[in-house]
N, C-alpha and C. Protein backbone atom coordinates (compact mmCIF):
# COMPACT_ATOMS: atom_id res chain seq x y z
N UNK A 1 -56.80 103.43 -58.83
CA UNK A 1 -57.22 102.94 -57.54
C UNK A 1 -55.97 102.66 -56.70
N UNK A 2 -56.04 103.34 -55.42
CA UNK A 2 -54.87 102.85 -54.55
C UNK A 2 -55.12 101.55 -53.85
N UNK A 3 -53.61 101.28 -53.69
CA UNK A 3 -53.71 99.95 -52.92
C UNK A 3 -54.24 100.12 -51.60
N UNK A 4 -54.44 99.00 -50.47
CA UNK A 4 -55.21 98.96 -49.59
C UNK A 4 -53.46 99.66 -48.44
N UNK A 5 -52.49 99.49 -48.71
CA UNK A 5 -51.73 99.49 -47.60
C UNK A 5 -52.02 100.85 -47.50
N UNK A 6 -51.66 101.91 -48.65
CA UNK A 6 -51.60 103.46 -48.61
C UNK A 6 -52.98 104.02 -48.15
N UNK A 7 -53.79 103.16 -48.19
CA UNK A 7 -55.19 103.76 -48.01
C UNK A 7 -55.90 103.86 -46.38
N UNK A 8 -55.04 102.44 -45.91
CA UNK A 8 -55.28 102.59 -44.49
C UNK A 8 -54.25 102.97 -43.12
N UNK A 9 -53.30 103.50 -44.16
CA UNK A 9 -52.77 104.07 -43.12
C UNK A 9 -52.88 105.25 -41.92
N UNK A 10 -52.42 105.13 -40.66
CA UNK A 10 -53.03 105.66 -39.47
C UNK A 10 -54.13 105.01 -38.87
N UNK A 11 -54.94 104.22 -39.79
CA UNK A 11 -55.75 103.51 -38.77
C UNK A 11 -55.46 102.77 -37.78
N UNK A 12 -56.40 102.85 -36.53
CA UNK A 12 -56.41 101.65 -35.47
C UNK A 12 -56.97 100.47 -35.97
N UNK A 13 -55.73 99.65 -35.50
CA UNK A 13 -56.64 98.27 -36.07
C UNK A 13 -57.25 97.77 -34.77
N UNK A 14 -57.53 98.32 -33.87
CA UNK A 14 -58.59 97.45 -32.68
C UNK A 14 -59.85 98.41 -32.87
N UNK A 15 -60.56 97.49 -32.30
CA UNK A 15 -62.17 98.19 -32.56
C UNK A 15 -62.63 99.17 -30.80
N UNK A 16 -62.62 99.83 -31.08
CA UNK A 16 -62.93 101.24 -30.26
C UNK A 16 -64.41 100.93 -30.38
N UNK A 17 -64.81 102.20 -29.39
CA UNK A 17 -66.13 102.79 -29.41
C UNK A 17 -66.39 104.16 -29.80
N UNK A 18 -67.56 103.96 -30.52
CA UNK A 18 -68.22 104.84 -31.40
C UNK A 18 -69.23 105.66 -31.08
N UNK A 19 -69.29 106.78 -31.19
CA UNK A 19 -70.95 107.68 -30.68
C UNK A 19 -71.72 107.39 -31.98
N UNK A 20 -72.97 106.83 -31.66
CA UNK A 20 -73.83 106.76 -32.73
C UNK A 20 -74.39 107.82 -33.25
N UNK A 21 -74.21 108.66 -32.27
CA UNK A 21 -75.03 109.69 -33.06
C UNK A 21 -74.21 110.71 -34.03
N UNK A 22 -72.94 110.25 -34.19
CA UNK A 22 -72.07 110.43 -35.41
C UNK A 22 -72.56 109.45 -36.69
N UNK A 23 -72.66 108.27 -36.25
CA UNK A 23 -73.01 107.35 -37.49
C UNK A 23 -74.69 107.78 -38.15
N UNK A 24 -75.43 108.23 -37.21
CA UNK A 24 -76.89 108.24 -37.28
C UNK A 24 -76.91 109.86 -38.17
N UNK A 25 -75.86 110.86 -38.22
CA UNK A 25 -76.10 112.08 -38.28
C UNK A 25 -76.28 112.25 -40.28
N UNK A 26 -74.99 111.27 -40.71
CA UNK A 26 -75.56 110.94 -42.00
C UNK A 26 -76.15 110.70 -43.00
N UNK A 27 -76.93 110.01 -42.39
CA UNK A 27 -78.62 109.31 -42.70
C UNK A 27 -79.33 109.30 -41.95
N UNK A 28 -79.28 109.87 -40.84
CA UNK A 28 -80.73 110.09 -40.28
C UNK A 28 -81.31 108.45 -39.50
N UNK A 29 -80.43 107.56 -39.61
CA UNK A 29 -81.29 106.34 -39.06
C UNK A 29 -79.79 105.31 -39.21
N UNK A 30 -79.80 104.51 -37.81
CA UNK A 30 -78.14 104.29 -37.84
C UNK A 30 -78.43 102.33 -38.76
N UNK A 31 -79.85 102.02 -38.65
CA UNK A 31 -79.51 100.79 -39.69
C UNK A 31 -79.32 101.30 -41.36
N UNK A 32 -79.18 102.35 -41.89
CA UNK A 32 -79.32 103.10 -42.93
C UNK A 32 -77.70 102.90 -42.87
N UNK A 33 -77.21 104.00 -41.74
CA UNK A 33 -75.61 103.99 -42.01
C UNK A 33 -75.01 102.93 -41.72
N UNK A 34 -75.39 101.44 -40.65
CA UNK A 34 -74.97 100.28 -40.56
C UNK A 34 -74.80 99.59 -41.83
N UNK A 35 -75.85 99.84 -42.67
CA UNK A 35 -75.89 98.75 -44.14
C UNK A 35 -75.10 99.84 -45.07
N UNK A 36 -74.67 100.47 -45.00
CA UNK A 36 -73.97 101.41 -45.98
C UNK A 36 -72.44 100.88 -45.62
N UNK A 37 -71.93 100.73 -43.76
CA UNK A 37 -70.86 100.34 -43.58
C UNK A 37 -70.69 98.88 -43.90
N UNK A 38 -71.38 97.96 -44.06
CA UNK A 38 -71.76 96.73 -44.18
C UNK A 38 -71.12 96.79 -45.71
N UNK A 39 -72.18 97.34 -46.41
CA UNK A 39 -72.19 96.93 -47.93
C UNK A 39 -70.26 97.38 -48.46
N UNK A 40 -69.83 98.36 -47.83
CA UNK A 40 -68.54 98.73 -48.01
C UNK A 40 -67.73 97.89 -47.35
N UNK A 41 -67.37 97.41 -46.04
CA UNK A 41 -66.86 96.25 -45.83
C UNK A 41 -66.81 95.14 -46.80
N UNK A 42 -67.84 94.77 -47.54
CA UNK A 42 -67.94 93.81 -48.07
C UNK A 42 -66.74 94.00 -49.65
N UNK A 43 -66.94 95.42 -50.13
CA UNK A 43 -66.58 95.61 -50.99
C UNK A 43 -64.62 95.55 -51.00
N UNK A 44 -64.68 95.96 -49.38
CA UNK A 44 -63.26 95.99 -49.23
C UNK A 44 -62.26 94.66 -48.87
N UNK A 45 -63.29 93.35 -48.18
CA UNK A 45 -62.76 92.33 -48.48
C UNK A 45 -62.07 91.88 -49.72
N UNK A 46 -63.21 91.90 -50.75
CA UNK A 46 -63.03 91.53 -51.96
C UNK A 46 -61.99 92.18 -52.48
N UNK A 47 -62.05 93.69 -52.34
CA UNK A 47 -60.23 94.20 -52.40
C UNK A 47 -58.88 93.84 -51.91
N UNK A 48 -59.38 93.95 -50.97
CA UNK A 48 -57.84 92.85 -50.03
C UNK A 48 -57.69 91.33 -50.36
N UNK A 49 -58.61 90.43 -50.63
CA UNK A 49 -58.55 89.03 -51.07
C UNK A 49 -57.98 89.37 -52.41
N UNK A 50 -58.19 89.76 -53.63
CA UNK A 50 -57.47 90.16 -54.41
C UNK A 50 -56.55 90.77 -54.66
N UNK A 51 -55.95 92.14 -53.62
CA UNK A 51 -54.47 92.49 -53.78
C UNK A 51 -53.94 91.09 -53.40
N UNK A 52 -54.21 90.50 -52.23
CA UNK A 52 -53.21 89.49 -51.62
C UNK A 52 -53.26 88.34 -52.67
N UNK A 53 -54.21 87.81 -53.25
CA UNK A 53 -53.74 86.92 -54.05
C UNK A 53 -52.79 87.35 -55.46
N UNK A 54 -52.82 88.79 -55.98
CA UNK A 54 -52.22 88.98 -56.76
C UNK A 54 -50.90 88.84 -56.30
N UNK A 55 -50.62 89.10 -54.98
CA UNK A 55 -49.38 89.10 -54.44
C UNK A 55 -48.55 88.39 -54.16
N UNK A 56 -49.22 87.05 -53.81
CA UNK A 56 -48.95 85.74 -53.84
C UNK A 56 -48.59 85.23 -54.77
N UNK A 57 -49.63 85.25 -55.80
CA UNK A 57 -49.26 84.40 -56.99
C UNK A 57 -47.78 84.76 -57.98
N UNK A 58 -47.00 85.93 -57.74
CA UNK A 58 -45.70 85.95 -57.64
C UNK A 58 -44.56 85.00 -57.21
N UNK A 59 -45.53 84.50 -56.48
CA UNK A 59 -44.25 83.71 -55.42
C UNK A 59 -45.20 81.89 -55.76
N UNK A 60 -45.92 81.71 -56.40
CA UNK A 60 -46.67 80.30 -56.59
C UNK A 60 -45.83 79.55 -57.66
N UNK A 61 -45.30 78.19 -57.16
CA UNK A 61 -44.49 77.30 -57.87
C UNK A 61 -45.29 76.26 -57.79
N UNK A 62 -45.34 75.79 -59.27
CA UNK A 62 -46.46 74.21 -59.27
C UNK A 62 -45.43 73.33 -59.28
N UNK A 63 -45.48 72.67 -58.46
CA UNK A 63 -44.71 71.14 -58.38
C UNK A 63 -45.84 70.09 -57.97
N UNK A 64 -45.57 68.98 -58.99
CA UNK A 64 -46.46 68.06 -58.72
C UNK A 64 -46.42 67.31 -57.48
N UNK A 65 -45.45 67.70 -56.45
CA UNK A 65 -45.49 66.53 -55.31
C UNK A 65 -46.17 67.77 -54.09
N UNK A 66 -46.47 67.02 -53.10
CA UNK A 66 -47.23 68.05 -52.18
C UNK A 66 -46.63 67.94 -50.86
N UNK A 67 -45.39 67.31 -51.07
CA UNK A 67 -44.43 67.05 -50.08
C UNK A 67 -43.24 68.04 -49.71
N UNK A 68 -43.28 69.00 -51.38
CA UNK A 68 -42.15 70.25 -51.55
C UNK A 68 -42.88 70.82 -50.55
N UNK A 69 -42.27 71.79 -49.61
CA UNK A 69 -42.73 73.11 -49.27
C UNK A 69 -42.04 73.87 -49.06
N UNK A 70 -41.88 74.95 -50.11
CA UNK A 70 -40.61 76.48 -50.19
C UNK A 70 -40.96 77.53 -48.92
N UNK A 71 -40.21 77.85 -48.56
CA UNK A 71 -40.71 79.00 -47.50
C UNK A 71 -39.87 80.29 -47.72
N UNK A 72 -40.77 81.26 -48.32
CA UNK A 72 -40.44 82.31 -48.78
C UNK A 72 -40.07 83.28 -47.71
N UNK A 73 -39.21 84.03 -47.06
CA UNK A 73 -39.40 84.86 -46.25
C UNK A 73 -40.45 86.62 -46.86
N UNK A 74 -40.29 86.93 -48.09
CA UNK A 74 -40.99 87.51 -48.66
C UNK A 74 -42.05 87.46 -48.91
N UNK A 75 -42.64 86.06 -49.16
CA UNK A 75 -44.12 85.90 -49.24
C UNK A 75 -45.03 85.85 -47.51
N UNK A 76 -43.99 85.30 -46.46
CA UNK A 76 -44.39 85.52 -45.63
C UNK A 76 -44.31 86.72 -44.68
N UNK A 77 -43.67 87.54 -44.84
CA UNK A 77 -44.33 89.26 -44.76
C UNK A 77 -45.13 89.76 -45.44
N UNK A 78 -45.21 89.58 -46.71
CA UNK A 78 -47.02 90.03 -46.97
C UNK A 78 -47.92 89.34 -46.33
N UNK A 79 -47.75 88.06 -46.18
CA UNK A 79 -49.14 87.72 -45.44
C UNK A 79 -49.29 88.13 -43.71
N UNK A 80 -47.94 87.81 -43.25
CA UNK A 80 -48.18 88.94 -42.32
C UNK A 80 -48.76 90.73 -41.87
N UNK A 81 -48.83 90.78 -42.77
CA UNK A 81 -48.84 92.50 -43.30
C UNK A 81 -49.99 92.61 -43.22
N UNK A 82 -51.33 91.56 -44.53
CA UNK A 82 -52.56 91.67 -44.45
C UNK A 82 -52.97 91.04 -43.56
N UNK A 83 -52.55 90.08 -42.78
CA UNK A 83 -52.95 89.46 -41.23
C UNK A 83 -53.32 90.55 -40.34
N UNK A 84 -51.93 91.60 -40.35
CA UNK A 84 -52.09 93.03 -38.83
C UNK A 84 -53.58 93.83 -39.70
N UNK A 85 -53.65 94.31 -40.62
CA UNK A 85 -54.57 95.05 -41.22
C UNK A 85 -55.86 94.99 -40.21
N UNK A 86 -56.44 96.43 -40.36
CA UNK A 86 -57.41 96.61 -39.42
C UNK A 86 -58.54 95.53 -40.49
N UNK A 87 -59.40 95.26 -39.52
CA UNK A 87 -60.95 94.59 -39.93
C UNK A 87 -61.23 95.56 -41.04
N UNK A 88 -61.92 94.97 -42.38
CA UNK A 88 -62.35 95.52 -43.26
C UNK A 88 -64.13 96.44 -42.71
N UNK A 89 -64.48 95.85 -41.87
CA UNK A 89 -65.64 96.53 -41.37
C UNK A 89 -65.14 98.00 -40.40
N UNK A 90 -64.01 97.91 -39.65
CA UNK A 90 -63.20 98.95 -39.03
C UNK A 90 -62.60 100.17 -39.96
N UNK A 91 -62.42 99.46 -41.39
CA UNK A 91 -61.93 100.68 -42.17
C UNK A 91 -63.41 101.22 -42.82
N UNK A 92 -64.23 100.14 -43.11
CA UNK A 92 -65.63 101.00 -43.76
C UNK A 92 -65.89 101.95 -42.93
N UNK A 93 -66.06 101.98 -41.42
CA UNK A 93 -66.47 102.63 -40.54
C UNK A 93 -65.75 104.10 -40.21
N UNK A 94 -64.20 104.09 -40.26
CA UNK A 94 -63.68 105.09 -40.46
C UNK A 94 -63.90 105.99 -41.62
N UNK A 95 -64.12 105.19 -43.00
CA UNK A 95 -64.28 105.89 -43.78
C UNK A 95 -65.58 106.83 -44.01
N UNK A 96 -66.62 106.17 -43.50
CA UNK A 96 -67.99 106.52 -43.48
C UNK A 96 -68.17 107.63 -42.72
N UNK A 97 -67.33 108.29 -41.41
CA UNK A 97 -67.35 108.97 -40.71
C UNK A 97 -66.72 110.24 -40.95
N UNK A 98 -65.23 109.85 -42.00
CA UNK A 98 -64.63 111.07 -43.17
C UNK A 98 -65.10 111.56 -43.93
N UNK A 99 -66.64 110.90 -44.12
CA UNK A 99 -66.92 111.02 -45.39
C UNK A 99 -66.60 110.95 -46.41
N UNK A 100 -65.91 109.69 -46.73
CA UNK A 100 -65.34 109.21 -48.17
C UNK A 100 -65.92 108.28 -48.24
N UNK A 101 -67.08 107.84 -48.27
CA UNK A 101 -68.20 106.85 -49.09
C UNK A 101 -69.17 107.85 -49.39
N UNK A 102 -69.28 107.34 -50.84
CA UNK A 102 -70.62 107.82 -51.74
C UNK A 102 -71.52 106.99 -51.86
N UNK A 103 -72.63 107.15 -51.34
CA UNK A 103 -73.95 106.26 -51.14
C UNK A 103 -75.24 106.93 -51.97
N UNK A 104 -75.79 106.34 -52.37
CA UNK A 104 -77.27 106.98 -53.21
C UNK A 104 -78.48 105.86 -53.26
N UNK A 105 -79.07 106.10 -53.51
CA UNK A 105 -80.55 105.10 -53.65
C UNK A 105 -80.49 104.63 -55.05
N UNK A 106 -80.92 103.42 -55.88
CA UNK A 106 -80.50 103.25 -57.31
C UNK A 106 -81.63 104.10 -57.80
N UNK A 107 -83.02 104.03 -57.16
CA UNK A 107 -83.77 105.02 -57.90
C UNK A 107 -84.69 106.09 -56.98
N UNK A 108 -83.83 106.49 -56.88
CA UNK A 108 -83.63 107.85 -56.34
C UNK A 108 -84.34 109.08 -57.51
N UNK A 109 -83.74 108.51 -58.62
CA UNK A 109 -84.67 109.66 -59.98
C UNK A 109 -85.90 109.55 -60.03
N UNK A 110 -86.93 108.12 -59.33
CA UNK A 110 -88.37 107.76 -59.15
C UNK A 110 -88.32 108.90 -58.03
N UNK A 111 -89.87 109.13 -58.56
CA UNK A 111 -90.92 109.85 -57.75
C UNK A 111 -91.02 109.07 -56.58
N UNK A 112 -90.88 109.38 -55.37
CA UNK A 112 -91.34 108.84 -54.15
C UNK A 112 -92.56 108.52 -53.89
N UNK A 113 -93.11 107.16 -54.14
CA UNK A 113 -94.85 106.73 -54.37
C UNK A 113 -94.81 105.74 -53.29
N UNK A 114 -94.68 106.49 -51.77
CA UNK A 114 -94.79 105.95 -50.45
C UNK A 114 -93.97 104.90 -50.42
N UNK A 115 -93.23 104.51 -51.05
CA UNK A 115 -92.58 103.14 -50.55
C UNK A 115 -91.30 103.46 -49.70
N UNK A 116 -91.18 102.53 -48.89
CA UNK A 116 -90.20 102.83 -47.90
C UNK A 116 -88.52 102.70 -48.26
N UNK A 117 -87.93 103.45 -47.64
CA UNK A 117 -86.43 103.85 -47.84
C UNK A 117 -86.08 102.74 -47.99
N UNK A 118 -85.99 101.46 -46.83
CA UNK A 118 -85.31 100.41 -46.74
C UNK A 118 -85.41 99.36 -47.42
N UNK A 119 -86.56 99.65 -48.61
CA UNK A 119 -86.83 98.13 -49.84
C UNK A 119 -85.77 98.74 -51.01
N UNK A 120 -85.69 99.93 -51.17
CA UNK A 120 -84.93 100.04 -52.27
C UNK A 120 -83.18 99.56 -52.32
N UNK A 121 -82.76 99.81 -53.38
CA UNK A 121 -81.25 98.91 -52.99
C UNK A 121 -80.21 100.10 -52.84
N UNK A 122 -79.60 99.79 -52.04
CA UNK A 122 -78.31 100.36 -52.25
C UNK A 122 -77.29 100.52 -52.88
N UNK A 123 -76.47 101.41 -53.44
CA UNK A 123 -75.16 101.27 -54.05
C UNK A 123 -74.45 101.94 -53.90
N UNK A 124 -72.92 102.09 -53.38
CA UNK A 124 -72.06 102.85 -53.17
C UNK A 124 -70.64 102.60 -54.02
């Protein structure tokens, strides 16, 4: 798995406007591709909260007084770094449009017995 820096590079980190009927062309219905970009955002927080704390915790000194405070110039360019980072919902969205999200229905192998698209769950 690559890290998040190599992965988003070239992106804009400001939020533009979008033709929906790029997002809608995917799935056929743009709350379909909204919760697909949704559910991937979500996934990519949780990626970035974890590179950055792994990154941190390099630089974490326990001292019992809460009066120390070290100031790393190194630790504070990474956090600068994931500060500029585009919105994790801005990179789902790019990605969704490259087509580098894999999305499926979990049961998708069930026979279709009228129930509607939007009760079943998602997973990507």
């Amino acid at each position: 798995m690559t890290d998040i820096k190599s992965q988003v590079q070239g992106y804009n980190a400001f939020a533009k406007a979008r033709d929906i009927r790029a997002l809608v062309e995917k799935t056929g219905n743009i709350y379909e591709s909204l919760a697909i970009i949704s559910k991937r955002a979500n996934q990519l927080n949780v990626e970035i909260k974890h590179e950055l704390s792994e990154k941190l915790e390099e630089f974490a000194i326990s001292s019992d007084t809460i009066e120390e405070v070290h100031e790393n110039k190194e630790q504070i360019e990474i956090s600068k770094f994931y500060e500029r980072l585009p919105n994790a919902a801005l990179i789902a969205t790019e990605e969704f449009l490259n087509d580098q999200i894999n999305h499926r229905y979990r049961d998708d192998d069930k026979e279709e017995d009228g129930e509607d698209r939007f009760h079943r769950e998602l997973s990507i």
